[in-house]
C-alpha atoms as a PDB file:
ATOM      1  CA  UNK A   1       0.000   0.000   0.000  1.00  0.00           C
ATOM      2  CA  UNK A   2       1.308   3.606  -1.006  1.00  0.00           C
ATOM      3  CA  UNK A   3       0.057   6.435   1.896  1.00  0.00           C
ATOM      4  CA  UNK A   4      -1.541   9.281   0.874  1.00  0.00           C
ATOM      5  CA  UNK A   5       0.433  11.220  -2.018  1.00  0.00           C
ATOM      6  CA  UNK A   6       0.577  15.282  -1.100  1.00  0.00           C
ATOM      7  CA  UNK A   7       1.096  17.331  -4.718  1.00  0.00           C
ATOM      8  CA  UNK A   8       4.835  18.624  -3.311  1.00  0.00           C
ATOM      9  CA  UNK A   9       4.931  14.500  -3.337  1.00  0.00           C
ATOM     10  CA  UNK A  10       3.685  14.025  -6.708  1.00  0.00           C
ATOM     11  CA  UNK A  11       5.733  16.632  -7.699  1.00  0.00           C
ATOM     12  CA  UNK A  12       9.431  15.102  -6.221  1.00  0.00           C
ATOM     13  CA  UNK A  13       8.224  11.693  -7.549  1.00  0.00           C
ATOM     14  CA  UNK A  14       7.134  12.678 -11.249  1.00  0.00           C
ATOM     15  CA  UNK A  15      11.354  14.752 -11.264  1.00  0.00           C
ATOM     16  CA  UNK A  16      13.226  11.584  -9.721  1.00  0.00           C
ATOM     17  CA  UNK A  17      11.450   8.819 -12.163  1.00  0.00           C
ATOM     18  CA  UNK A  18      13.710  10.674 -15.155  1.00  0.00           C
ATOM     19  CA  UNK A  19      17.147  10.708 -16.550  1.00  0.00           C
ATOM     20  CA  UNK A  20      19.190  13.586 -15.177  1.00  0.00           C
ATOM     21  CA  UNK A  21      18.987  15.304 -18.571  1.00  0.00           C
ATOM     22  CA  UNK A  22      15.152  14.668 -18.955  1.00  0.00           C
ATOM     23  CA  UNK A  23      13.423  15.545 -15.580  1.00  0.00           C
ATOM     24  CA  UNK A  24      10.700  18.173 -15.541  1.00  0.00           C
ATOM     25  CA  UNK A  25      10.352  20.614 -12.969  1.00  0.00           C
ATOM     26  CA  UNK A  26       6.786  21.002 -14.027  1.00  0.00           C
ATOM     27  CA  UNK A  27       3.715  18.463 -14.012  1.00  0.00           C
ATOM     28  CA  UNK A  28       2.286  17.758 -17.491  1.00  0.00           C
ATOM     29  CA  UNK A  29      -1.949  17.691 -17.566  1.00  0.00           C
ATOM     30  CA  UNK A  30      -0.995  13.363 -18.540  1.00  0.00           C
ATOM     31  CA  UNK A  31       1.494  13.307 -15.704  1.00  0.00           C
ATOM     32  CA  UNK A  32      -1.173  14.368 -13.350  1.00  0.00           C
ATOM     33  CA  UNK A  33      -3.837  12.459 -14.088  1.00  0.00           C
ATOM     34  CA  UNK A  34      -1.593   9.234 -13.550  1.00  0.00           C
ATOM     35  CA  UNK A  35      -0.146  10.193 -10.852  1.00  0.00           C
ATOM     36  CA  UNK A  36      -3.848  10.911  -9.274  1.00  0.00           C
ATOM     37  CA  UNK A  37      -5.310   7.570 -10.481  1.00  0.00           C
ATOM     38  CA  UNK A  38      -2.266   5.688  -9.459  1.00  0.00           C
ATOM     39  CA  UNK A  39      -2.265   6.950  -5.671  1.00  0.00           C
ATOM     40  CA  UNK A  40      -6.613   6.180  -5.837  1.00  0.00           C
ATOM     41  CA  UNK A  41      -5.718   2.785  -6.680  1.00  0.00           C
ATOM     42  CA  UNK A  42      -3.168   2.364  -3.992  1.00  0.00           C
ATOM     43  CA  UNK A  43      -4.348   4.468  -0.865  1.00  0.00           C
ATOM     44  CA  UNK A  44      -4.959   2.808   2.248  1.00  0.00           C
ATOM     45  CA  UNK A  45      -8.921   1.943   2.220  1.00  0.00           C
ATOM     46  CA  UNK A  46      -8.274   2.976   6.143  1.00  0.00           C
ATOM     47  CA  UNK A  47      -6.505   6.218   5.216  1.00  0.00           C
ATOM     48  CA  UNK A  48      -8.368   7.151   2.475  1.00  0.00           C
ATOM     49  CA  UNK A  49      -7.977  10.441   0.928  1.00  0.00           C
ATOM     50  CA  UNK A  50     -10.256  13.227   2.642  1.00  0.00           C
ATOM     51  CA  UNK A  51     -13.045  15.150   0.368  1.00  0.00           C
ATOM     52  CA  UNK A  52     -11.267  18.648   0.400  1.00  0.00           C
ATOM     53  CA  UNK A  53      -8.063  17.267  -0.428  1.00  0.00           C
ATOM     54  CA  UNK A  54      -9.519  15.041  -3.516  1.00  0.00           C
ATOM     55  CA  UNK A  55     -11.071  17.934  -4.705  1.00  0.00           C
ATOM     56  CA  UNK A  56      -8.587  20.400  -4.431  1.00  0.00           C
ATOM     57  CA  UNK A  57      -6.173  17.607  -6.471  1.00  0.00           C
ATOM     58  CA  UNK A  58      -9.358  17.887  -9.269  1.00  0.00           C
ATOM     59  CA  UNK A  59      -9.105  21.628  -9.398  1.00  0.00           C
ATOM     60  CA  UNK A  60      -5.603  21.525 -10.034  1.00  0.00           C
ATOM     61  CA  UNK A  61      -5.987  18.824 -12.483  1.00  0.00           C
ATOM     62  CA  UNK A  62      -8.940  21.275 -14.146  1.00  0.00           C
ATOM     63  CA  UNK A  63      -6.884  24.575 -13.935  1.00  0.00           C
ATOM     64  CA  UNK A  64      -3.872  22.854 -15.882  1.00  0.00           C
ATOM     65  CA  UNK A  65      -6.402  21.567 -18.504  1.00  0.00           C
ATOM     66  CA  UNK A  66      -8.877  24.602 -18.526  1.00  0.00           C
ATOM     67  CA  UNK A  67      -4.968  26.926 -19.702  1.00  0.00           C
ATOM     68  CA  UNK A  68      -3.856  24.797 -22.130  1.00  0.00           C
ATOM     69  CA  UNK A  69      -7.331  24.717 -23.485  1.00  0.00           C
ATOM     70  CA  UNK A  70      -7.649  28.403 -23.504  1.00  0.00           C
ATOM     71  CA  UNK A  71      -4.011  28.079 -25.320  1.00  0.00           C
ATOM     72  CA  UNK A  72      -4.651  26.210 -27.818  1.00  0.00           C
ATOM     73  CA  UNK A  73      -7.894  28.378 -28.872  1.00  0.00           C
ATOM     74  CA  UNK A  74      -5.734  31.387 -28.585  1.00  0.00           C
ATOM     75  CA  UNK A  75      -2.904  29.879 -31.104  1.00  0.00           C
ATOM     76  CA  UNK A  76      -5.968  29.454 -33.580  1.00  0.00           C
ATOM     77  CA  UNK A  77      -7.671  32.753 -32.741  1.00  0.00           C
ATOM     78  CA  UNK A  78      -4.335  34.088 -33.535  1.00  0.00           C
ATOM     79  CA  UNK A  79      -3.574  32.142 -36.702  1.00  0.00           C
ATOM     80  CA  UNK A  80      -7.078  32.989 -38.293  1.00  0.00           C
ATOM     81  CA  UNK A  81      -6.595  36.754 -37.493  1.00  0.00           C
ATOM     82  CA  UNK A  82      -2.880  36.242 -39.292  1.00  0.00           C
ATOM     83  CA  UNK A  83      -4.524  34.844 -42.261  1.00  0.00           C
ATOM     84  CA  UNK A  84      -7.470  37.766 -42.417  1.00  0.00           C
ATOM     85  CA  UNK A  85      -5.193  40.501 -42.242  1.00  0.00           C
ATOM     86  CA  UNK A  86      -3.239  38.432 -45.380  1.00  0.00           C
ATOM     87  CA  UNK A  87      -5.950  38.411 -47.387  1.00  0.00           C
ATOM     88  CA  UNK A  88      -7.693  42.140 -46.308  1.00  0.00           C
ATOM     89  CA  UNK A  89      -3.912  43.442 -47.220  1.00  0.00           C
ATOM     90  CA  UNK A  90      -3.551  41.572 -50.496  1.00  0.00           C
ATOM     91  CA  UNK A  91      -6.648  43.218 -51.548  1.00  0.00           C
ATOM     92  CA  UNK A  92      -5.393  46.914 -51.217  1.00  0.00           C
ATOM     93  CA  UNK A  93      -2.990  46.862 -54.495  1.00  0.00           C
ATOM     94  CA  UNK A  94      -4.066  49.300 -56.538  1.00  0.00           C
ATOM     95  CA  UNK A  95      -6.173  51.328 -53.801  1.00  0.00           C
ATOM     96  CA  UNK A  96      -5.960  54.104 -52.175  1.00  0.00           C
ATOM     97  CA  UNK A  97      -5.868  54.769 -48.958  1.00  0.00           C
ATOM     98  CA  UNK A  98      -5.623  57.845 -46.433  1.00  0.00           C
ATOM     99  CA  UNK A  99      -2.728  58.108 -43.554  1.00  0.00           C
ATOM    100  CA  UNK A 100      -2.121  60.747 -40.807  1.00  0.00           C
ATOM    101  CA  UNK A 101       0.493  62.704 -42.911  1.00  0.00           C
ATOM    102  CA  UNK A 102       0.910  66.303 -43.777  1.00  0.00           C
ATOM    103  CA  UNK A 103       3.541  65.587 -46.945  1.00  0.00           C
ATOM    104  CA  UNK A 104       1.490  65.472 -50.236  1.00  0.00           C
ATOM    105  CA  UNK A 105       3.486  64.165 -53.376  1.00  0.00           C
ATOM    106  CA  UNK A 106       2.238  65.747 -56.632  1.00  0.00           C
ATOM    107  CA  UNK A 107       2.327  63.405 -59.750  1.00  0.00           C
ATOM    108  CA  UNK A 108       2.835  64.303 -63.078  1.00  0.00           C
ATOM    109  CA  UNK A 109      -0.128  66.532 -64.073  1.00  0.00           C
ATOM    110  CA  UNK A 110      -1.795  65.317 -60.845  1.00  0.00           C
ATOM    111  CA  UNK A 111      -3.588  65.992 -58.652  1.00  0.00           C
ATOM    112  CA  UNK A 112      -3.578  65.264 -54.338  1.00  0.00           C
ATOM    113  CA  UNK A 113      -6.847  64.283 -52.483  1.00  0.00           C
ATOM    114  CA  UNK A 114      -7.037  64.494 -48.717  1.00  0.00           C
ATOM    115  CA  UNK A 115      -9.475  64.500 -45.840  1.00  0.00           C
ATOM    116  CA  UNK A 116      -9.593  66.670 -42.569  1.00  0.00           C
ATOM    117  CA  UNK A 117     -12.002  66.310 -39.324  1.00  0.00           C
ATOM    118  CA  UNK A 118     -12.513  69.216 -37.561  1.00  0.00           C
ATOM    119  CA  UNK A 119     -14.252  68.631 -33.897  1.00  0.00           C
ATOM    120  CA  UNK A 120     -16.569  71.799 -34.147  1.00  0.00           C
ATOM    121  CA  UNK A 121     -17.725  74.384 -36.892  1.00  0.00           C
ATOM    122  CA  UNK A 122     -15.373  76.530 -37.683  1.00  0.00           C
ATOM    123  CA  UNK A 123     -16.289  79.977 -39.338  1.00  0.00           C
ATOM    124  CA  UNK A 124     -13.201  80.060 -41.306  1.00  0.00           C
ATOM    125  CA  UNK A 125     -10.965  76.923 -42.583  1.00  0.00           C
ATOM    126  CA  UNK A 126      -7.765  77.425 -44.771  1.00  0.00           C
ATOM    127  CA  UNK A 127      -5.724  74.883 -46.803  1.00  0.00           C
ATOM    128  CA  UNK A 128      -1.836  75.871 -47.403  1.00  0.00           C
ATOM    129  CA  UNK A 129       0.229  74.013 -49.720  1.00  0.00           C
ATOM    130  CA  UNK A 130       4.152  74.668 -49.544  1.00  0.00           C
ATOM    131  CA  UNK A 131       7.201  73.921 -51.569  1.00  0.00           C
ATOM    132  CA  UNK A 132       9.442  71.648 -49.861  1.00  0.00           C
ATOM    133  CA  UNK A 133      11.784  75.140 -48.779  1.00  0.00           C
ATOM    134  CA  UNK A 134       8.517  76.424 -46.922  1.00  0.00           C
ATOM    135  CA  UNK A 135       7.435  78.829 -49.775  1.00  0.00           C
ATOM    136  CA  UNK A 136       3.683  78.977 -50.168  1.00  0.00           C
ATOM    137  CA  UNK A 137       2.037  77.829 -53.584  1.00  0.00           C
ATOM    138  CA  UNK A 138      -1.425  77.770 -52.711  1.00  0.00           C
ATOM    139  CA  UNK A 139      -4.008  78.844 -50.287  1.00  0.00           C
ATOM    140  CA  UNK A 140      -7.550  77.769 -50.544  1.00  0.00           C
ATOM    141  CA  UNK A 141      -9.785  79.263 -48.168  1.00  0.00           C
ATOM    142  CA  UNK A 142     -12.726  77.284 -47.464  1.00  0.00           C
ATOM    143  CA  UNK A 143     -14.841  79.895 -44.840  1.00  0.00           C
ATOM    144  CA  UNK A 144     -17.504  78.633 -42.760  1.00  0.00           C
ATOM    145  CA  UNK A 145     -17.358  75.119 -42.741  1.00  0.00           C
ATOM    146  CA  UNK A 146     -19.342  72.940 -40.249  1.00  0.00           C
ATOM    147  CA  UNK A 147     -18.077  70.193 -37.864  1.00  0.00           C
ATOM    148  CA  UNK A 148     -16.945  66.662 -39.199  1.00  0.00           C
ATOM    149  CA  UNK A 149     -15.010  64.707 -41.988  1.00  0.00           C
ATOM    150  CA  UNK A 150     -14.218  66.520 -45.494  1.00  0.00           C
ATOM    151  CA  UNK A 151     -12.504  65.895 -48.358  1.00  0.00           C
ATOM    152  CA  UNK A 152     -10.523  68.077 -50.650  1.00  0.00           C
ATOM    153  CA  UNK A 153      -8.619  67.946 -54.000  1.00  0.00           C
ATOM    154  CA  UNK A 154      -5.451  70.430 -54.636  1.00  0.00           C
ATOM    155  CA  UNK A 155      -5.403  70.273 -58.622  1.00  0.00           C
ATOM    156  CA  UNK A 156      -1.763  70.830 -58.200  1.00  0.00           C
ATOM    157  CA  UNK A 157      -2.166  74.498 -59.607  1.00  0.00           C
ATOM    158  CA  UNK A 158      -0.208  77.539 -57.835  1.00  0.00           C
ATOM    159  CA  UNK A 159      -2.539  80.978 -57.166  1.00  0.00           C
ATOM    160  CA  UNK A 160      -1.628  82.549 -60.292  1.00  0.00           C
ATOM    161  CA  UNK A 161      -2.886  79.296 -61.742  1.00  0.00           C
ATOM    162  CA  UNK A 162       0.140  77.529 -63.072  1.00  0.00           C
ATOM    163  CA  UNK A 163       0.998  73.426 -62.972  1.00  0.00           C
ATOM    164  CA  UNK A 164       2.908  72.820 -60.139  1.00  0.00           C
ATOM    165  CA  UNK A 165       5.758  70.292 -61.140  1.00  0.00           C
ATOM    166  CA  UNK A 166       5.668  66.781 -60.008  1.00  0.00           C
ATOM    167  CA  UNK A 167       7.620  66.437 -56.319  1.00  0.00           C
ATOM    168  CA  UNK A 168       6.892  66.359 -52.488  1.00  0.00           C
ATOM    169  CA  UNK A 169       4.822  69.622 -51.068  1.00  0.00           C
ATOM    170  CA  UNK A 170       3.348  70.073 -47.220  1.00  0.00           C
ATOM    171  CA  UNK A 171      -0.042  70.703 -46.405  1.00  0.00           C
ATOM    172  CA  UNK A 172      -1.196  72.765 -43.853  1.00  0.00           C
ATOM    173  CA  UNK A 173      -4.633  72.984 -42.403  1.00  0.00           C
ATOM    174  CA  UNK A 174      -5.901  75.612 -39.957  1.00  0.00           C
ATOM    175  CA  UNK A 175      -9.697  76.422 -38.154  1.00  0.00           C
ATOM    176  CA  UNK A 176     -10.272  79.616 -36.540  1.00  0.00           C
ATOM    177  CA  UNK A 177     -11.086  79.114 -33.095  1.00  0.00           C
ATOM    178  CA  UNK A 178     -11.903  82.784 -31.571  1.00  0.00           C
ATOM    179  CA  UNK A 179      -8.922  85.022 -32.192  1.00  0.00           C
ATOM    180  CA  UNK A 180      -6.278  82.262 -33.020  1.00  0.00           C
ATOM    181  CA  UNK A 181      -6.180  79.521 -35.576  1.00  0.00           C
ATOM    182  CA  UNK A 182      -5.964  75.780 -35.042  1.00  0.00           C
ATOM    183  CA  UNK A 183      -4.172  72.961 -36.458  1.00  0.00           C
ATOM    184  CA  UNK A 184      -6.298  70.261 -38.081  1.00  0.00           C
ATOM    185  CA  UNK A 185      -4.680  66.951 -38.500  1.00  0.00           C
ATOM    186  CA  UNK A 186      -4.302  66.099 -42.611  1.00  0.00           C
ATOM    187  CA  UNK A 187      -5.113  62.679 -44.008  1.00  0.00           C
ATOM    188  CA  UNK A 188      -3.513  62.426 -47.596  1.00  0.00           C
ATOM    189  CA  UNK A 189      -4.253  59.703 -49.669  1.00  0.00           C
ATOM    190  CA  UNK A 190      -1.944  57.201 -50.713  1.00  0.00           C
ATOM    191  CA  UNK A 191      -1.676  54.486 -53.628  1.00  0.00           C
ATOM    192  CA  UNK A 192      -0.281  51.291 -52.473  1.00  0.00           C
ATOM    193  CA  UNK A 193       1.419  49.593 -55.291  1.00  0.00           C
ATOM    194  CA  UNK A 194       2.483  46.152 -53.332  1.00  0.00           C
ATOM    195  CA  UNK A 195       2.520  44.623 -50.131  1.00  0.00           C
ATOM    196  CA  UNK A 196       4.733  42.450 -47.965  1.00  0.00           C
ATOM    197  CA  UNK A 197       4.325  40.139 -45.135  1.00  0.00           C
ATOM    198  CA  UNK A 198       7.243  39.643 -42.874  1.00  0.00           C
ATOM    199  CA  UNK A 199       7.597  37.516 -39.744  1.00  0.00           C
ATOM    200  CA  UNK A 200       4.712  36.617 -37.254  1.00  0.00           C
ATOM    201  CA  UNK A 201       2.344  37.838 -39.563  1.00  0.00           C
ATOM    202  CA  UNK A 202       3.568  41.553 -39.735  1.00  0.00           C
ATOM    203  CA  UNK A 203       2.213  43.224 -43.318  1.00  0.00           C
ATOM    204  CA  UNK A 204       3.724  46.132 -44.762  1.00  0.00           C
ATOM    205  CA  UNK A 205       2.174  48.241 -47.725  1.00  0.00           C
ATOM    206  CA  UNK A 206       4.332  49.820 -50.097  1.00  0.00           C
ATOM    207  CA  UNK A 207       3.089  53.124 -51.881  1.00  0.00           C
ATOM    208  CA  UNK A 208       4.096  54.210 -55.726  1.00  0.00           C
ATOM    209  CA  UNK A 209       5.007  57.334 -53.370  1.00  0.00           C
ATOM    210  CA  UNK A 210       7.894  55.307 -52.339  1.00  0.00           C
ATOM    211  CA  UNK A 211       6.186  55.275 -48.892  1.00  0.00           C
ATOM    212  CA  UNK A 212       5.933  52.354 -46.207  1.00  0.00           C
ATOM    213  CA  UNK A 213       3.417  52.171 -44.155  1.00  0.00           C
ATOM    214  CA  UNK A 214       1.538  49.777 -41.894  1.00  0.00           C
ATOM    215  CA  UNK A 215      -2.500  48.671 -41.851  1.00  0.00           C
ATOM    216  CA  UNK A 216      -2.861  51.114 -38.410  1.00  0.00           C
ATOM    217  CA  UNK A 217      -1.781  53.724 -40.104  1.00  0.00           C
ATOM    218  CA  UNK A 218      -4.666  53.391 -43.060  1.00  0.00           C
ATOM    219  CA  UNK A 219      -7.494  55.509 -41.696  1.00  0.00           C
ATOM    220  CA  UNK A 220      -9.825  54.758 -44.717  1.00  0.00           C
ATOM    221  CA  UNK A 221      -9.978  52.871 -48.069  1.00  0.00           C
ATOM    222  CA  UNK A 222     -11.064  54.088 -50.707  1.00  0.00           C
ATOM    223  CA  UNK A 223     -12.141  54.672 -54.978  1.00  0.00           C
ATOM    224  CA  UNK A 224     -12.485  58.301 -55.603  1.00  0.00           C
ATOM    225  CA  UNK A 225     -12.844  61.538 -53.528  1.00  0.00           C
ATOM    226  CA  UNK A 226     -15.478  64.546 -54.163  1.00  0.00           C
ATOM    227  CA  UNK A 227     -13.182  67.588 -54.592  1.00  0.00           C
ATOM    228  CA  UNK A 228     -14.467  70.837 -52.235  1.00  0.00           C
END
């Protein structure tokens, strides 16, 4: 007859019945549950094993199982969430797409779409588009403009009206808010021309601006913008 086994005893005895180079310092969820069925089959039927200590033995044996459960449903949550943002990534060549960015790059008799938000009505908004040495090409001034997302198109045009050459310009937006202006946050729109997927699932999208970027950073999707 084998007395009573206490866990610290299961514990020594599951380490010492191993090879020096193989022993364990934890219990496996198979390990236990031998261990446990061996020491029911062996107790002394005059010492048998109280209620609270059986049961607290089961809890431990359902805690061990109940976390590698849990595990193994994360390790597929994870790998189905991988294999979504795959396919939701691959599907963005040839789109565009808007990104927190106040540098606009001007294509070839192009044009540069954006979006703003602005957290109130403002009664005076104004768009300024600069060289890249700070001069100022453009300034659109939009007035009274209410609270909310909108769009705008610079047609790449200076004030006096002439094409702008190709290249990398700022844009600048501003609200009046009582006597001083605001900053607005710029989205720009971006064309993403490939993407690539690195380790543990990371997925970077490359723009035909020679951009970057990563799917937090892509604020919207998008086909075509309505020009203010």
């Amino acid at each position: 007859m084998i007395d009573t086994i206490t866990p610290a005893a299961l514990s020594q005895f599951q380490i010492d019945q191993r090879p020096e180079e193989e022993k364990k310092t934890e219990l496996g969820q198979d390990d236990f549950l031998t261990l446990m069925m061996t020491q029911l089959k062996n107790q002394d039927p005059f010492k048998p094993m109280e209620n609270g200590e059986f049961l607290g033995q089961m809890a431990q044996f359902s805690t061990v199982s109940g976390i590698e459960g849990m595990q193994s449903s994360l390790d597929k949550m994870t790998g189905s969430f991988g294999a979504n943002q795959t396919l939701q990534a691959s599907q963005l060549i040839g789109q565009s797409v808007l990104v927190e960015n106040s540098t606009a790059y001007l294509q070839l008799e192009g044009q540069v779409d954006g979006r703003f938000e602005l957290p109130s009505s403002s009664g005076s908004v104004q768009i300024d588009i600069m060289d890249v040495n700070g001069g100022l090409v453009r300034e659109i001034k939009l007035g009274e403009t209410s609270s909310g997302n909108h769009d705008f198109r610079w047609d790449g045009k200076s004030s006096l009206g002439e094409q702008m050459p190709p290249g990398q310009y700022t844009v600048s937006i501003t609200a009046a808010s009582g006597d001083s202006r605001t900053a607005i946050p710029v989205l720009l729109s971006r064309k993403v021309d490939s993407v690539e997927f690195g380790n543990e699932g990371a997925v970077q999208l490359n723009t035909i601006e020679g951009e970057a970027i990563t799917l937090d950073q892509v604020k919207q999707i998008r086909q075509s913008v309505v020009a203010i």
